[in-house]
PDB file of N, CA and C in Angstrom:
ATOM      1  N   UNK A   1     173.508 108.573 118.289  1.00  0.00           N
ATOM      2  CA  UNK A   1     172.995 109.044 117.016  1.00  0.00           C
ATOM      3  C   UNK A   1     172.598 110.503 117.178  1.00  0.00           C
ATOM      4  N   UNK A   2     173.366 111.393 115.957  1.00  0.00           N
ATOM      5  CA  UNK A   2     173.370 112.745 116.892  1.00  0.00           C
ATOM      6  C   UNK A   2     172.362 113.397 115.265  1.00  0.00           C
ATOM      7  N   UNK A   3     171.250 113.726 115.706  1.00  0.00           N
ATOM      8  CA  UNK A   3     170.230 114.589 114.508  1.00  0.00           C
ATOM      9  C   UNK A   3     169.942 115.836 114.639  1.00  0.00           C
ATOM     10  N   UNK A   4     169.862 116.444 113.414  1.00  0.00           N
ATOM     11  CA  UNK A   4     168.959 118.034 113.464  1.00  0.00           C
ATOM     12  C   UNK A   4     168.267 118.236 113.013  1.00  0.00           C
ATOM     13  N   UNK A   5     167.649 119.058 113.090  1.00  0.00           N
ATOM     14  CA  UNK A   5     166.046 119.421 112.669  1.00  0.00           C
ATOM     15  C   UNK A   5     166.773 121.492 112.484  1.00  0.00           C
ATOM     16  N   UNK A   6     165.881 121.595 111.506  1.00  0.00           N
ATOM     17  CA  UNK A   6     165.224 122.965 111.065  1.00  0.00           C
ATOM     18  C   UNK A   6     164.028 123.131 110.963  1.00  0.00           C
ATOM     19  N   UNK A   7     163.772 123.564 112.074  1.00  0.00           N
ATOM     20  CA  UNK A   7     161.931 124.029 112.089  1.00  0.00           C
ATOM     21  C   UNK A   7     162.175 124.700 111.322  1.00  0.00           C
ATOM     22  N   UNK A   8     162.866 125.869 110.972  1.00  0.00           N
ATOM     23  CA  UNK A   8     162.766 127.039 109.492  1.00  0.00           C
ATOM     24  C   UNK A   8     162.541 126.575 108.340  1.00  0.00           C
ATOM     25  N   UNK A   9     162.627 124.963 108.115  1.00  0.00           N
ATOM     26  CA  UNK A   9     162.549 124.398 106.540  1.00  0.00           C
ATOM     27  C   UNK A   9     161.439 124.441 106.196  1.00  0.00           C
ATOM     28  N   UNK A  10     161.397 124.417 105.103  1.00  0.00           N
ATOM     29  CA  UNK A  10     160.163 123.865 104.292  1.00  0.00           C
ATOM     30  C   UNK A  10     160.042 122.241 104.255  1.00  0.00           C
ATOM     31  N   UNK A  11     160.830 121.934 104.538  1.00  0.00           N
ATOM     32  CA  UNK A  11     161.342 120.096 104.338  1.00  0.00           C
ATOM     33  C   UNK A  11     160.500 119.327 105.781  1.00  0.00           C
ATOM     34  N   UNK A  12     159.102 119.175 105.725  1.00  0.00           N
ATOM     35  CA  UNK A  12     158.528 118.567 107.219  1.00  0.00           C
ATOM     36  C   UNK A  12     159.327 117.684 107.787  1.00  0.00           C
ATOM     37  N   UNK A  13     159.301 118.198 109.462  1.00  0.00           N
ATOM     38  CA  UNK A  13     160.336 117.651 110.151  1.00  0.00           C
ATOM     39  C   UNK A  13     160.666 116.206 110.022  1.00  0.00           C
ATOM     40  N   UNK A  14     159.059 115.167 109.958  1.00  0.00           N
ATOM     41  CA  UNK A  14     159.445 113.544 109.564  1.00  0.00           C
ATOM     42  C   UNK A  14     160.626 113.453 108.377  1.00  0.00           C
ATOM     43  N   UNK A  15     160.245 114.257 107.846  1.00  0.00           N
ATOM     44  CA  UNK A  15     160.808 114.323 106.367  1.00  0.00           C
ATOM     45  C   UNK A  15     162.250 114.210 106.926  1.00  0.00           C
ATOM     46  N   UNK A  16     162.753 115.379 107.751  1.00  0.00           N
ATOM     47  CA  UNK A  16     164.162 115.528 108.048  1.00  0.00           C
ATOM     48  C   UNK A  16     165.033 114.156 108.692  1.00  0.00           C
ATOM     49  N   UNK A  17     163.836 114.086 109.925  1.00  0.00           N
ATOM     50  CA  UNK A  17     164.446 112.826 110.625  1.00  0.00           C
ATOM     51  C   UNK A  17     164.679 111.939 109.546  1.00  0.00           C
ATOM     52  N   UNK A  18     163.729 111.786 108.881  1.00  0.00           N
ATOM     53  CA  UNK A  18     164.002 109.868 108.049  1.00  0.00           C
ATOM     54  C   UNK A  18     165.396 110.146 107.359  1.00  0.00           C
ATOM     55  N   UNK A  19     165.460 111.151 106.765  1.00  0.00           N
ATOM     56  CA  UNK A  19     166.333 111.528 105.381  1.00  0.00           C
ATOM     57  C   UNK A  19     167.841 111.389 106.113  1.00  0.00           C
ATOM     58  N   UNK A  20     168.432 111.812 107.501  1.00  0.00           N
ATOM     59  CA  UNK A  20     168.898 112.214 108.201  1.00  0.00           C
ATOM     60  C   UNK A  20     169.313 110.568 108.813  1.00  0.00           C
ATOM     61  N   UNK A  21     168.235 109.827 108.868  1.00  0.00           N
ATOM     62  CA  UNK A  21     168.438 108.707 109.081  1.00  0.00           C
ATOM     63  C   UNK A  21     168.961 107.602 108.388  1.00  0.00           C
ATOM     64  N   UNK A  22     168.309 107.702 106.689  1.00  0.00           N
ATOM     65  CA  UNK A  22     168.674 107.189 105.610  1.00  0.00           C
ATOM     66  C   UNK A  22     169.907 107.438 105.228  1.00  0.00           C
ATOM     67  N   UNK A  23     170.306 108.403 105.406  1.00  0.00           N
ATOM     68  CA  UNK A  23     172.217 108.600 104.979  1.00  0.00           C
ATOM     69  C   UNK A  23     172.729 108.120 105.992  1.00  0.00           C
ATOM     70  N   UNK A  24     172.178 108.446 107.259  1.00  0.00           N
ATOM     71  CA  UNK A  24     173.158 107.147 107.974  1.00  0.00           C
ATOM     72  C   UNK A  24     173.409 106.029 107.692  1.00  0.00           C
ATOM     73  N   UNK A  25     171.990 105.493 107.201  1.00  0.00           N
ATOM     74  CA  UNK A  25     172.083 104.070 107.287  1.00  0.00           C
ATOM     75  C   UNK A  25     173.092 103.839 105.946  1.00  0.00           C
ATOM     76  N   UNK A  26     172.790 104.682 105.027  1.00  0.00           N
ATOM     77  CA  UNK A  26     173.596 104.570 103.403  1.00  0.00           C
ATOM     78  C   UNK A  26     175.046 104.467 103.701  1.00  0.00           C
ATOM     79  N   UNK A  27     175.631 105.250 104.410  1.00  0.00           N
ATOM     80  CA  UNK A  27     177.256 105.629 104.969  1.00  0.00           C
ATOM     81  C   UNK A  27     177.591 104.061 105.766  1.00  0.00           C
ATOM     82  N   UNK A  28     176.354 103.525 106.156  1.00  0.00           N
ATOM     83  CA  UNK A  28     177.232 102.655 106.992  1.00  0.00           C
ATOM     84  C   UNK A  28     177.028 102.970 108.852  1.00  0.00           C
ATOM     85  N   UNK A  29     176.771 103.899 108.729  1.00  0.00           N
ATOM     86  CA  UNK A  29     177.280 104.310 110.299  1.00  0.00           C
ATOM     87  C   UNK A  29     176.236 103.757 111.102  1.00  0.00           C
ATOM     88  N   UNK A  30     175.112 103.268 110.296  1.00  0.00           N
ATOM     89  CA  UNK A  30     173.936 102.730 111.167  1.00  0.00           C
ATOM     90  C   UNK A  30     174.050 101.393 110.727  1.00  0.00           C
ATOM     91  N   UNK A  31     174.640 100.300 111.349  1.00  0.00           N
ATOM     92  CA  UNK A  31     174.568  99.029 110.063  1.00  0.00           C
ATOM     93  C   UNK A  31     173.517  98.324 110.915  1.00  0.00           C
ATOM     94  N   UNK A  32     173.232  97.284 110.116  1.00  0.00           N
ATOM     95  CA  UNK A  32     172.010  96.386 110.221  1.00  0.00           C
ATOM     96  C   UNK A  32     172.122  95.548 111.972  1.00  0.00           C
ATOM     97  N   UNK A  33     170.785  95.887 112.493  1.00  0.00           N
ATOM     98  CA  UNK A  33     170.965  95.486 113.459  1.00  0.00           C
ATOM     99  C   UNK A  33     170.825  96.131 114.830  1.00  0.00           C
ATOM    100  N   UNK A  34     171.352  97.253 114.241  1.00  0.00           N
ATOM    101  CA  UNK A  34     171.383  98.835 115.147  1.00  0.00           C
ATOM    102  C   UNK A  34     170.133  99.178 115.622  1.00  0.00           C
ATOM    103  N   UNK A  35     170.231  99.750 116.642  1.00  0.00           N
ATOM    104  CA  UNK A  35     168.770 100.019 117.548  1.00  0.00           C
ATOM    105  C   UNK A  35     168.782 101.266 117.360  1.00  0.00           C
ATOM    106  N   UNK A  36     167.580 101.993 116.921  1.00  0.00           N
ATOM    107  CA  UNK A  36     167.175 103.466 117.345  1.00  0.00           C
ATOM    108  C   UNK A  36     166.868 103.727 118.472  1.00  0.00           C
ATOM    109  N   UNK A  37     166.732 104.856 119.138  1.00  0.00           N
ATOM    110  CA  UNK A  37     166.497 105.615 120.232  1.00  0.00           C
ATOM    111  C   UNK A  37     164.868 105.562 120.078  1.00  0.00           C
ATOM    112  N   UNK A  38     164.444 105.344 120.979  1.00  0.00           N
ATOM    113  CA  UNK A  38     162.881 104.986 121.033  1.00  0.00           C
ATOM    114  C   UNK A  38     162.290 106.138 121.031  1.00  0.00           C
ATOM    115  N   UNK A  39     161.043 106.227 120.179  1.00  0.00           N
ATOM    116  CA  UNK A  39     160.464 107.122 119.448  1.00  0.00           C
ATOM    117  C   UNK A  39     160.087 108.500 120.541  1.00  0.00           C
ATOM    118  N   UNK A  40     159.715 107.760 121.721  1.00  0.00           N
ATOM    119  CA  UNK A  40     159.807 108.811 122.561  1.00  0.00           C
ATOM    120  C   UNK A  40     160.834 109.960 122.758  1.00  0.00           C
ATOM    121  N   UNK A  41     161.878 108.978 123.656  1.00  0.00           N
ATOM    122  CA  UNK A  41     163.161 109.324 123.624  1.00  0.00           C
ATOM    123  C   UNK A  41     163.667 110.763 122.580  1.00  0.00           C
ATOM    124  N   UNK A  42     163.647 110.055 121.478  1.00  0.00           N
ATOM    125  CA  UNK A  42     164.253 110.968 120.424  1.00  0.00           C
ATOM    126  C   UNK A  42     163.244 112.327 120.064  1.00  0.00           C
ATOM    127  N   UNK A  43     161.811 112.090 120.243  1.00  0.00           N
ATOM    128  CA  UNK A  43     161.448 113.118 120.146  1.00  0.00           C
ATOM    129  C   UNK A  43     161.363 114.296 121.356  1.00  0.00           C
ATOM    130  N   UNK A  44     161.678 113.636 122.326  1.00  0.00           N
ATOM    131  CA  UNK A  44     161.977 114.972 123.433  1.00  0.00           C
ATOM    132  C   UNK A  44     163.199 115.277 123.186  1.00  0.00           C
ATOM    133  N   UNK A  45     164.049 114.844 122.871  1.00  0.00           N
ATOM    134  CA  UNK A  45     165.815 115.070 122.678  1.00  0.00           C
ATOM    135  C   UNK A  45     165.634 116.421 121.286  1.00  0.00           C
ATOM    136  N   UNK A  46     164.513 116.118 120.124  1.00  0.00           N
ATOM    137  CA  UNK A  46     164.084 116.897 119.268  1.00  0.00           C
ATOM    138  C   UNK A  46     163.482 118.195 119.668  1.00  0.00           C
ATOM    139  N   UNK A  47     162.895 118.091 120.651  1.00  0.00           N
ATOM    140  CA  UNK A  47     161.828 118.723 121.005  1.00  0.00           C
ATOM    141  C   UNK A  47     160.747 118.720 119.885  1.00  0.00           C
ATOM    142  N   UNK A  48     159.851 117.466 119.564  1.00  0.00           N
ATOM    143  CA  UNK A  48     158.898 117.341 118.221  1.00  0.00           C
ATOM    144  C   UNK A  48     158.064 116.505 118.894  1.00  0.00           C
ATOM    145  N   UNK A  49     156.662 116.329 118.151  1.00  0.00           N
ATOM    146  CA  UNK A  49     155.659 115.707 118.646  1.00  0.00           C
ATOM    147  C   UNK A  49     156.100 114.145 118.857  1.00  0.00           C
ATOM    148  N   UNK A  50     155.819 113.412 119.178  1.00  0.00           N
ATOM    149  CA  UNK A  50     156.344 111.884 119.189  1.00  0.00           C
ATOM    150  C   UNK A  50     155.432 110.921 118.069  1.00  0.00           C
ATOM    151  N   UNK A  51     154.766 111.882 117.556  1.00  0.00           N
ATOM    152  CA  UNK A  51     154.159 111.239 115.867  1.00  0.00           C
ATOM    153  C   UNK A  51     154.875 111.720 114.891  1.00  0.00           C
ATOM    154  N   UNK A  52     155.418 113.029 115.234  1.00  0.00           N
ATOM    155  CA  UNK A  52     156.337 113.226 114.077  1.00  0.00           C
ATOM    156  C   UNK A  52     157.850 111.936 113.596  1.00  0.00           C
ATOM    157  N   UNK A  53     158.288 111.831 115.234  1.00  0.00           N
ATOM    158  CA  UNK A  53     159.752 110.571 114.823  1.00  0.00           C
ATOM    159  C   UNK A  53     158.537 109.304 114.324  1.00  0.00           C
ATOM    160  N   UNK A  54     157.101 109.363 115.015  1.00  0.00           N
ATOM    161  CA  UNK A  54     157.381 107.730 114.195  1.00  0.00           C
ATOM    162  C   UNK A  54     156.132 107.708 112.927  1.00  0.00           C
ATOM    163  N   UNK A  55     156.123 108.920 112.391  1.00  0.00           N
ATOM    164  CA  UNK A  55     156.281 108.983 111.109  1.00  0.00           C
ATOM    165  C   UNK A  55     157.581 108.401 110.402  1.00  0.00           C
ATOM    166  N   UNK A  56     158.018 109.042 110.812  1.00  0.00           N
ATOM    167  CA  UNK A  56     159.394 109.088 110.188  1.00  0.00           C
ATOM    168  C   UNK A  56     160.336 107.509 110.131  1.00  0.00           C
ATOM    169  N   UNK A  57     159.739 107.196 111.325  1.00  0.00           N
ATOM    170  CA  UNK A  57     160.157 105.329 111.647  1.00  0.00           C
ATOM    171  C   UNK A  57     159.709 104.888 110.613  1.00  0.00           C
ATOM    172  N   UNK A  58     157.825 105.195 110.643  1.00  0.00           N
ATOM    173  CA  UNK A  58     157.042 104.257 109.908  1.00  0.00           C
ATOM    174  C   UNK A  58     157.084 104.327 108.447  1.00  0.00           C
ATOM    175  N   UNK A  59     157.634 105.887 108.103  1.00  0.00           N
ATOM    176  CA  UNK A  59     158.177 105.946 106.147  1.00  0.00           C
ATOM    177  C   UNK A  59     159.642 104.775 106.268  1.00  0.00           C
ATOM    178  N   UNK A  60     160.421 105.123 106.943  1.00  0.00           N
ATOM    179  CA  UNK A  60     161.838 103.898 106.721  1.00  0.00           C
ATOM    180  C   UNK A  60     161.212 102.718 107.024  1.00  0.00           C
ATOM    181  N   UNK A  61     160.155 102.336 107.791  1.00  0.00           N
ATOM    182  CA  UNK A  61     159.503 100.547 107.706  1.00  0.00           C
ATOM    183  C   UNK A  61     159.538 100.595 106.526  1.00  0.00           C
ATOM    184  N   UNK A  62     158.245 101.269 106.039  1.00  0.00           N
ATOM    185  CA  UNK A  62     157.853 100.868 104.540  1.00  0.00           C
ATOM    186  C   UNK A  62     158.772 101.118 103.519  1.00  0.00           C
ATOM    187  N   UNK A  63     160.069 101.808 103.572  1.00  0.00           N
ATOM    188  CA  UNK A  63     161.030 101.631 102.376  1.00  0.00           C
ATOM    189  C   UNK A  63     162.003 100.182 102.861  1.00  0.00           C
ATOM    190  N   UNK A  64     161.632  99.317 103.920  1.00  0.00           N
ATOM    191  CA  UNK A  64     162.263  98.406 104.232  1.00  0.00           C
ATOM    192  C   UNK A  64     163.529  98.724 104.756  1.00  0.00           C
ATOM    193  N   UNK A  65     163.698  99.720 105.094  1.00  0.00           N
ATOM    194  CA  UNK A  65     165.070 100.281 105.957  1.00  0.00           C
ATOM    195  C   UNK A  65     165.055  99.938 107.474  1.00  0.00           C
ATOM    196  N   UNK A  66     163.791 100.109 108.000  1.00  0.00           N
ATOM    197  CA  UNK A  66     163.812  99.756 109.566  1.00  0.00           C
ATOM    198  C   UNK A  66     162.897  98.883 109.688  1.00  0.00           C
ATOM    199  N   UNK A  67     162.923  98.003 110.360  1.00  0.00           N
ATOM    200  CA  UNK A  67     161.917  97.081 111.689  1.00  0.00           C
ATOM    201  C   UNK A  67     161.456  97.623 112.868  1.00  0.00           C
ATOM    202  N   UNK A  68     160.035  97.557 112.832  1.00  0.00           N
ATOM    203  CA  UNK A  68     159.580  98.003 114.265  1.00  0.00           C
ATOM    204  C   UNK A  68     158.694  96.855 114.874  1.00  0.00           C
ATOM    205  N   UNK A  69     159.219  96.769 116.057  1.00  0.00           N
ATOM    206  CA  UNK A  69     158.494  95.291 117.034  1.00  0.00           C
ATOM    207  C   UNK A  69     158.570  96.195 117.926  1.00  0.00           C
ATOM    208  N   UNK A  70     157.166  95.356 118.412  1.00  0.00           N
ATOM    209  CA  UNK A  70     156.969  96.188 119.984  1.00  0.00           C
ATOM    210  C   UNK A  70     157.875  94.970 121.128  1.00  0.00           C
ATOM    211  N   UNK A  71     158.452  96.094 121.787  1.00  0.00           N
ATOM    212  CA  UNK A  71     159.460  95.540 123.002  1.00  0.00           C
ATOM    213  C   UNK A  71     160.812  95.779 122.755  1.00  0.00           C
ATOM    214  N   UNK A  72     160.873  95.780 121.387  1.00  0.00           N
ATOM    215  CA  UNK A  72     162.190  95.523 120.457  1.00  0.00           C
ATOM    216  C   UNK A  72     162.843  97.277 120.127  1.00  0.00           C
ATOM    217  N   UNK A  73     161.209  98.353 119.382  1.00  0.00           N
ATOM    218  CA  UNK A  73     161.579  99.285 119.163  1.00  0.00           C
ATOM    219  C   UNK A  73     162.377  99.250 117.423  1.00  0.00           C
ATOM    220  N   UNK A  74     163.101 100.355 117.224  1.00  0.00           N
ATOM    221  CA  UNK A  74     163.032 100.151 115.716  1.00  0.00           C
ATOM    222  C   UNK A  74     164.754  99.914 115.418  1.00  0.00           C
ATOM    223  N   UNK A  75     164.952  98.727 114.990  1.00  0.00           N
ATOM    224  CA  UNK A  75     166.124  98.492 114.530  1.00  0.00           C
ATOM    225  C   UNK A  75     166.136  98.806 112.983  1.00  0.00           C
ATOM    226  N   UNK A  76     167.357  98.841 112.384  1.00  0.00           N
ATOM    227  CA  UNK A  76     167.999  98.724 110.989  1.00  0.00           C
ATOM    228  C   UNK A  76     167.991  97.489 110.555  1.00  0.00           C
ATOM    229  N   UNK A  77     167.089  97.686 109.625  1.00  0.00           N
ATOM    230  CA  UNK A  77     166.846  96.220 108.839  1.00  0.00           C
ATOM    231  C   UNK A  77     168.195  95.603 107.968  1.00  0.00           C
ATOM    232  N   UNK A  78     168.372  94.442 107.215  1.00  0.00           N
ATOM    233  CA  UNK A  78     169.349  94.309 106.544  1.00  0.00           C
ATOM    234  C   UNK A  78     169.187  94.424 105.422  1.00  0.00           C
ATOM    235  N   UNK A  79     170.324  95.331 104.651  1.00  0.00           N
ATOM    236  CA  UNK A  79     170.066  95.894 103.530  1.00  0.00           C
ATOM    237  C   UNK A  79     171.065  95.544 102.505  1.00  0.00           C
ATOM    238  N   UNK A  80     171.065  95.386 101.031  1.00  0.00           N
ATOM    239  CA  UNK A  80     171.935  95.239  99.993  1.00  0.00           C
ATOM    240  C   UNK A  80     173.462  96.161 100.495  1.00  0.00           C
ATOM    241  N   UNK A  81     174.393  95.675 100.284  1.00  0.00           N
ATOM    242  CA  UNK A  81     175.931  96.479 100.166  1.00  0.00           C
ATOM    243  C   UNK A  81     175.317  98.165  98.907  1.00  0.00           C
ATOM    244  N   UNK A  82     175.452  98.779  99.553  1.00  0.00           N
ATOM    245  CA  UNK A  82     175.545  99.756  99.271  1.00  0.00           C
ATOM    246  C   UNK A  82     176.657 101.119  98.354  1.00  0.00           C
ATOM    247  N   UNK A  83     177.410  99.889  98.686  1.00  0.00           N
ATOM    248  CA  UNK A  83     178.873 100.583  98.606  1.00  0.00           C
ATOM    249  C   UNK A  83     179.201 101.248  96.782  1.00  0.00           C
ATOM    250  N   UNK A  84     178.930 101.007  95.866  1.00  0.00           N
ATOM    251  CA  UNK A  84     178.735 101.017  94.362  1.00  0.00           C
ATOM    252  C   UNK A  84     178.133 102.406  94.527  1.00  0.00           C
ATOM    253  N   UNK A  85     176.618 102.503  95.031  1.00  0.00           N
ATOM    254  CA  UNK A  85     176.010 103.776  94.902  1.00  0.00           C
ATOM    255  C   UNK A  85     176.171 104.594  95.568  1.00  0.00           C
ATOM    256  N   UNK A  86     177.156 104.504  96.445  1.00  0.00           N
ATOM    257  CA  UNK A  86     177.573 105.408  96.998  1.00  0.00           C
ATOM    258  C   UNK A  86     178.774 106.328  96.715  1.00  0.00           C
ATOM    259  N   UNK A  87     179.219 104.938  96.098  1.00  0.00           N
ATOM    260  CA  UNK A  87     180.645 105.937  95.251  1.00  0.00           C
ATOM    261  C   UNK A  87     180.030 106.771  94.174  1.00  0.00           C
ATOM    262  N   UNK A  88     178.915 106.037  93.409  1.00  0.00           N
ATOM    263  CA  UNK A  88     178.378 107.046  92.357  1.00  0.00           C
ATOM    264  C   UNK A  88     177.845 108.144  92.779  1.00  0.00           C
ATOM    265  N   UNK A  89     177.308 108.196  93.718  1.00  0.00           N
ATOM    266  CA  UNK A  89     176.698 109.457  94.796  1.00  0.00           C
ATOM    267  C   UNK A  89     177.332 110.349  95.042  1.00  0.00           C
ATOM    268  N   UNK A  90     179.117 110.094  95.640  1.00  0.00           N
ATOM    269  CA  UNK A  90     180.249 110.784  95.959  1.00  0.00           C
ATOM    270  C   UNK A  90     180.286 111.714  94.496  1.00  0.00           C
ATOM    271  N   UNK A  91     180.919 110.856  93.646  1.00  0.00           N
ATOM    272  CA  UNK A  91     181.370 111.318  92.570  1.00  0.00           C
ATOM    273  C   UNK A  91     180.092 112.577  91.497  1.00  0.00           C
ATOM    274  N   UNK A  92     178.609 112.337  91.693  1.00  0.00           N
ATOM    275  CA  UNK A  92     177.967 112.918  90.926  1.00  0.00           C
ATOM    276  C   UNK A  92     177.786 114.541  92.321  1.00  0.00           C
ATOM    277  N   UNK A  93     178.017 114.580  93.680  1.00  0.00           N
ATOM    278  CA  UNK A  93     178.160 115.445  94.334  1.00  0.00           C
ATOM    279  C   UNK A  93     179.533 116.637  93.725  1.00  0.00           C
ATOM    280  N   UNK A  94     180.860 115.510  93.681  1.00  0.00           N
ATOM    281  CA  UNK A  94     181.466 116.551  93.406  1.00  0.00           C
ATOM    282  C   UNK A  94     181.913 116.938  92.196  1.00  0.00           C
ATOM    283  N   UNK A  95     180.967 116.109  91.485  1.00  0.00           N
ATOM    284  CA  UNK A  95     181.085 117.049  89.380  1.00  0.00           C
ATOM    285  C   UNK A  95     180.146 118.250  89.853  1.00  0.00           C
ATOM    286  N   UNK A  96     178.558 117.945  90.345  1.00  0.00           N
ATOM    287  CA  UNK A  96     178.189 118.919  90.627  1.00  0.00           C
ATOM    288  C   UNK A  96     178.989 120.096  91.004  1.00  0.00           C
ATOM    289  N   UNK A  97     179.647 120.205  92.155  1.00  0.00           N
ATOM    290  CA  UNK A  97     180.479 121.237  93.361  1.00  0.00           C
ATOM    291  C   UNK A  97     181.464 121.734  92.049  1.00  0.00           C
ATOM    292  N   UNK A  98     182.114 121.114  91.357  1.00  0.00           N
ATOM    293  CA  UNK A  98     183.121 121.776  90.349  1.00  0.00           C
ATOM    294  C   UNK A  98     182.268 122.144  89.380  1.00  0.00           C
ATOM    295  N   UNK A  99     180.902 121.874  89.245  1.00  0.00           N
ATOM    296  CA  UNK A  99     180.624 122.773  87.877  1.00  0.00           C
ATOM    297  C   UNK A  99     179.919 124.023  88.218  1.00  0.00           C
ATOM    298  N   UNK A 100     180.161 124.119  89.666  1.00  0.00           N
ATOM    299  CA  UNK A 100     179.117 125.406  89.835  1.00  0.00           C
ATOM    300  C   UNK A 100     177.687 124.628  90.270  1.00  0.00           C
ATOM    301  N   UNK A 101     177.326 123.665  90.040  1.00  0.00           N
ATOM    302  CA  UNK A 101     175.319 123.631  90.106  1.00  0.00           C
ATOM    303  C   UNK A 101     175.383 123.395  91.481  1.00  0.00           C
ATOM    304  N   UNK A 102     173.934 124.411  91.833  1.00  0.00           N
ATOM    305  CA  UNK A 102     173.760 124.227  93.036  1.00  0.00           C
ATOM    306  C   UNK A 102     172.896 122.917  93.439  1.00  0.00           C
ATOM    307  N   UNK A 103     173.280 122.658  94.730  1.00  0.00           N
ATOM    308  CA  UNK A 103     172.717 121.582  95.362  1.00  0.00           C
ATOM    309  C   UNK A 103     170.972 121.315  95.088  1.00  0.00           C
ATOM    310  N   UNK A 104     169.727 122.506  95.286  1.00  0.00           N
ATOM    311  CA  UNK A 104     168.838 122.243  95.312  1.00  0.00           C
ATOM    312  C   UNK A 104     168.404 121.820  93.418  1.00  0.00           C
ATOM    313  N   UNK A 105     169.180 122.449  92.282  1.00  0.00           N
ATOM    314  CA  UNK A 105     169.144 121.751  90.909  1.00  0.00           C
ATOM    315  C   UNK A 105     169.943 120.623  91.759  1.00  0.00           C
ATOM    316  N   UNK A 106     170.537 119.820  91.662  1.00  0.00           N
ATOM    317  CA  UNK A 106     171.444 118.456  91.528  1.00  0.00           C
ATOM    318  C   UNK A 106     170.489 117.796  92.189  1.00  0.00           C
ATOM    319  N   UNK A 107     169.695 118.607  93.089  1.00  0.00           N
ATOM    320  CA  UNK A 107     168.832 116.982  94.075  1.00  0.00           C
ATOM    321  C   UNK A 107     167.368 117.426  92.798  1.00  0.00           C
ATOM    322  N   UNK A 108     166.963 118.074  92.498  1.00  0.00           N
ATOM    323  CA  UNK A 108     165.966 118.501  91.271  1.00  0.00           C
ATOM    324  C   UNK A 108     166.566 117.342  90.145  1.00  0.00           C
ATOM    325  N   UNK A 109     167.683 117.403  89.549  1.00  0.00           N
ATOM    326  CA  UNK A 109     167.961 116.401  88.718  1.00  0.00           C
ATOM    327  C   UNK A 109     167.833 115.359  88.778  1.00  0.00           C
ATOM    328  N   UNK A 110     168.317 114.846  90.069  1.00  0.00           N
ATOM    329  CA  UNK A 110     168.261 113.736  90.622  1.00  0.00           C
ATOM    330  C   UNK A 110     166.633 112.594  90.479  1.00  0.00           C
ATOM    331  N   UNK A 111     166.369 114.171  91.527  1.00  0.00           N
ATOM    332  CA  UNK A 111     164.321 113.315  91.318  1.00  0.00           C
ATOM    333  C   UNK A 111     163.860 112.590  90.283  1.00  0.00           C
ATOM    334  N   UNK A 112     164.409 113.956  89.048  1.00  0.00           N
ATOM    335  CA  UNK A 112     163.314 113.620  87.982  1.00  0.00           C
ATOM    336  C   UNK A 112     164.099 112.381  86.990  1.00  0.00           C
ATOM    337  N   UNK A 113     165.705 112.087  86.998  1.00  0.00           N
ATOM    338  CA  UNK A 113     166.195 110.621  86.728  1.00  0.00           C
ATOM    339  C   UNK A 113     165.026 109.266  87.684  1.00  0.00           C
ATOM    340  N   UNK A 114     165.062 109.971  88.850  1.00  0.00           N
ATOM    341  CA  UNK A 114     164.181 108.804  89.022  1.00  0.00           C
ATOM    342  C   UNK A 114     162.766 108.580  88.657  1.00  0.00           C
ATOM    343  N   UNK A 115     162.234 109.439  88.421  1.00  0.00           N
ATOM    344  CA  UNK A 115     161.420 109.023  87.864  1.00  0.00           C
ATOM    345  C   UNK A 115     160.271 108.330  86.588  1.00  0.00           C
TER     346      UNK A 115
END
């Protein structure tokens, strides 16, 4: 599982990891079951505090994306087929890309549909 970080962001690093994590898991490439790199681990590989990754664990527990057991470490929970919103995801990326709007409006749009 290969991640990046921008200390230059404004986007706090938990923030990055989870988000970074969550499209994995959305794509598929992390499917249910899958073991993360233990919180340690990944945060020296980061070079980040080791509260920052399990922030970042502990926001995907609570959206029900990951499981964390001690011994076990944090697997990928099992999640609904995905596959529907993702095509809608694809497709509202590249109306965006052909109409010109930039990415930080389209994820701005995005938010405020959800809310």
């Amino acid at each position: 599982m290969l991640l990046r970080i921008d200390p230059a962001s404004t986007e706090p690093l938990f923030a990055q990891i989870g988000g970074q994590v969550r499209a994995l898991i959305a794509r598929g490439q992390l499917p249910a079951g899958s073991r993360l790199p233990p919180a340690r681990e990944l945060a020296t590989s980061l070079d980040v505090n080791l509260h920052t990754v399990l922030r970042a664990y502990q926001d995907l527990r609570d959206e029900g994306l990951l499981e964390l057991r001690r011994g076990r470490g944090a697997v990928v929970a099992a999640t609904r087929d995905r596959t529907e919103l993702q095509a809608a995801i694809d497709s509202l990326v590249r109306t965006a890309h052909s109409l010109g709007v930039p990415p930080a409006t389209t994820i701005s749009l995005v938010k405020e549909a959800l809310r």
